[in-house]
C-alpha atoms as a PDB file:
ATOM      1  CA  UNK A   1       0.000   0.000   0.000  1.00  0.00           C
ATOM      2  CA  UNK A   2       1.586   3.280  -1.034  1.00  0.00           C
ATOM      3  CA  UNK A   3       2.084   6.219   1.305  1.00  0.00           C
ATOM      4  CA  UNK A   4      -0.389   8.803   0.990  1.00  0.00           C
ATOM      5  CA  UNK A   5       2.169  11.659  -0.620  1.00  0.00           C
ATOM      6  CA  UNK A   6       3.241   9.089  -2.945  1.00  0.00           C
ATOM      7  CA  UNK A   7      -0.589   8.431  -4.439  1.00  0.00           C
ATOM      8  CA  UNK A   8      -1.819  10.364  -7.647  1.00  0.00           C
ATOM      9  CA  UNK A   9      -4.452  12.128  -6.126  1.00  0.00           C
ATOM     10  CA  UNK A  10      -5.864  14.469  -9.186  1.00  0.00           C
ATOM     11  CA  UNK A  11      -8.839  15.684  -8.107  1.00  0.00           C
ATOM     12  CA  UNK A  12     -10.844  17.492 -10.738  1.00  0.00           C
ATOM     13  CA  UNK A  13     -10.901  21.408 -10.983  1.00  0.00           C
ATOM     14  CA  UNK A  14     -14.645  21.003 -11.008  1.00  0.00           C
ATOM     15  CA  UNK A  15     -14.743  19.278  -7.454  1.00  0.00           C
ATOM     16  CA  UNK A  16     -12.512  22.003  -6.387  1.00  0.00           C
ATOM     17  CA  UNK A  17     -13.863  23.068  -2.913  1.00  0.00           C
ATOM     18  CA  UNK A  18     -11.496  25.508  -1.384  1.00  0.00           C
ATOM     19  CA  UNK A  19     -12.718  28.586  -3.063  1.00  0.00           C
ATOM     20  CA  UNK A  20     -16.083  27.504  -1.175  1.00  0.00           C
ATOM     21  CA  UNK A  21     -15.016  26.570   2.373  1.00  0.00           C
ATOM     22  CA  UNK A  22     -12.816  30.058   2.386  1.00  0.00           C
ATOM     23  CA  UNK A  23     -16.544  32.031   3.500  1.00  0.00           C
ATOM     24  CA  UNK A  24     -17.457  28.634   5.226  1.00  0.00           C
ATOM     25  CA  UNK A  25     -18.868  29.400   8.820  1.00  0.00           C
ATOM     26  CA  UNK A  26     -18.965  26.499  11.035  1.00  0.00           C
ATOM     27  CA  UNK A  27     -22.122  26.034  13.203  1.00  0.00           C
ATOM     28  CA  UNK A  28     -24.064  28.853  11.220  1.00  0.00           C
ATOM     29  CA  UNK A  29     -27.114  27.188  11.229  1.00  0.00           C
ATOM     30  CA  UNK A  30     -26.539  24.986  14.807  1.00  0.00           C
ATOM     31  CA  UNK A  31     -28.566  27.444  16.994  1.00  0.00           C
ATOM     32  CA  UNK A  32     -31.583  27.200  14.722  1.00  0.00           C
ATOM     33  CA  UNK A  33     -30.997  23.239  14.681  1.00  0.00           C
ATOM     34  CA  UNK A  34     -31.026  23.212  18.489  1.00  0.00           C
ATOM     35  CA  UNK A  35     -34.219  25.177  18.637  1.00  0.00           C
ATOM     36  CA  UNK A  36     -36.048  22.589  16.714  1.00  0.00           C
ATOM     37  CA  UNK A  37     -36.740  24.455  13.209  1.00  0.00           C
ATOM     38  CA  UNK A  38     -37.994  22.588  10.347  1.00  0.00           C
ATOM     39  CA  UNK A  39     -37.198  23.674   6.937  1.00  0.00           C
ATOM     40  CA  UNK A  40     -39.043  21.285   4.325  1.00  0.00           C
ATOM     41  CA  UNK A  41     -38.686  22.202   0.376  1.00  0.00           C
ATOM     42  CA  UNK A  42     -41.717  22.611  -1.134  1.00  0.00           C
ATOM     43  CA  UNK A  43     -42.416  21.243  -4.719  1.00  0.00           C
ATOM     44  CA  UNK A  44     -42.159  24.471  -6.735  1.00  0.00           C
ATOM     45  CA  UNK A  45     -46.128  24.062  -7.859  1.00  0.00           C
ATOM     46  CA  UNK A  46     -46.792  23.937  -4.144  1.00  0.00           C
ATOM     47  CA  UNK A  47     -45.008  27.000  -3.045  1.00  0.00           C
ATOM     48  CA  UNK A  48     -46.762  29.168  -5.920  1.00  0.00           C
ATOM     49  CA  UNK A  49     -49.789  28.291  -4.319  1.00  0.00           C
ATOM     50  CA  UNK A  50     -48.937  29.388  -0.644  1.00  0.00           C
ATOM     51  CA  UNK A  51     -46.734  32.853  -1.292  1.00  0.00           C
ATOM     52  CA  UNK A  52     -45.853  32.721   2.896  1.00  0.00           C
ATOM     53  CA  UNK A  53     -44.941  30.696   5.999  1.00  0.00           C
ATOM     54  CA  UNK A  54     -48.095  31.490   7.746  1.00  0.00           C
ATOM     55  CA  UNK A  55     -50.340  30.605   4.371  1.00  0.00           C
ATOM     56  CA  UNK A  56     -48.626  27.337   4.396  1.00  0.00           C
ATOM     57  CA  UNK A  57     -49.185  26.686   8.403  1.00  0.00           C
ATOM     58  CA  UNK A  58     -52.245  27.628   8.160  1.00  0.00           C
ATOM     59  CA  UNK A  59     -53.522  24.780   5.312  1.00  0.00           C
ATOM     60  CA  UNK A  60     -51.464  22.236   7.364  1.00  0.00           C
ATOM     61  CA  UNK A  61     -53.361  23.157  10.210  1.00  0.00           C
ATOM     62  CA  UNK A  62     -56.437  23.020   8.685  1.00  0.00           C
ATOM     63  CA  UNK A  63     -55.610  19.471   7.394  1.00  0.00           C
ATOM     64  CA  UNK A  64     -54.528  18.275  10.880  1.00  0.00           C
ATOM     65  CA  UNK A  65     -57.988  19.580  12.309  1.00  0.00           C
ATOM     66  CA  UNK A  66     -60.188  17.460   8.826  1.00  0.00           C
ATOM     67  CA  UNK A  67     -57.531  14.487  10.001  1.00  0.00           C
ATOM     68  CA  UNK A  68     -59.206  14.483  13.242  1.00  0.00           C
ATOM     69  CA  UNK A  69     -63.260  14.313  11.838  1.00  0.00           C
ATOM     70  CA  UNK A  70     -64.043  11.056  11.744  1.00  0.00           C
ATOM     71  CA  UNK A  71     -65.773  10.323   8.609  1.00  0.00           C
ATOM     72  CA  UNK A  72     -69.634   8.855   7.632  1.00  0.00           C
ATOM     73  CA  UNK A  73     -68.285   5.022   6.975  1.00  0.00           C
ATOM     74  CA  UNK A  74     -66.998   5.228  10.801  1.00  0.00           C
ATOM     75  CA  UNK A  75     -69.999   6.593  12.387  1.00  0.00           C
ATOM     76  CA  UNK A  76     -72.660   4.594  10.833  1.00  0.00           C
ATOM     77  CA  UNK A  77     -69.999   1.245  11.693  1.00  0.00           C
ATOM     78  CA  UNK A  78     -71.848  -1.148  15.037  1.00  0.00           C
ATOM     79  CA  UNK A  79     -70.043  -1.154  17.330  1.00  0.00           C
ATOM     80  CA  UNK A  80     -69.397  -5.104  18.305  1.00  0.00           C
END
């Protein structure tokens, strides 16, 4: 096995990442992590349709609270 100065490591320019960690920050985001945030990408036909954060909280909300109305098939079921 060949010392690791003596292996032909070519990397290619496009894989480059120095030019990218220079402005790298580390733990920029780990405050927001520890507070529990949830960032979830949104198809982009889906985020036309809600243009904010609260628009999109809100129909989630609303879905939770139809989630919890139980619907005709289970009311009309006997119970045994």
């Amino acid at each position: 096995m060949k010392k690791y100065s003596e292996q032909n490591d070519e990397l290619r320019a496009e894989y480059n990442l120095k030019p990218l960690l220079k402005q790298a920050v580390r733990g920029k985001y780990a405050e927001r992590y520890a507070e529990g945030t949830n960032l979830v990408l949104l198809a982009p036909g889906v985020a036309a349709a809600f243009p904010t954060a609260d628009a999109v909280n809100e129909a989630l909300r609303l879905v939770l609270q139809l989630s919890q109305i139980p619907s005709s098939s289970e009311k009309s079921a006997v119970p045994i």
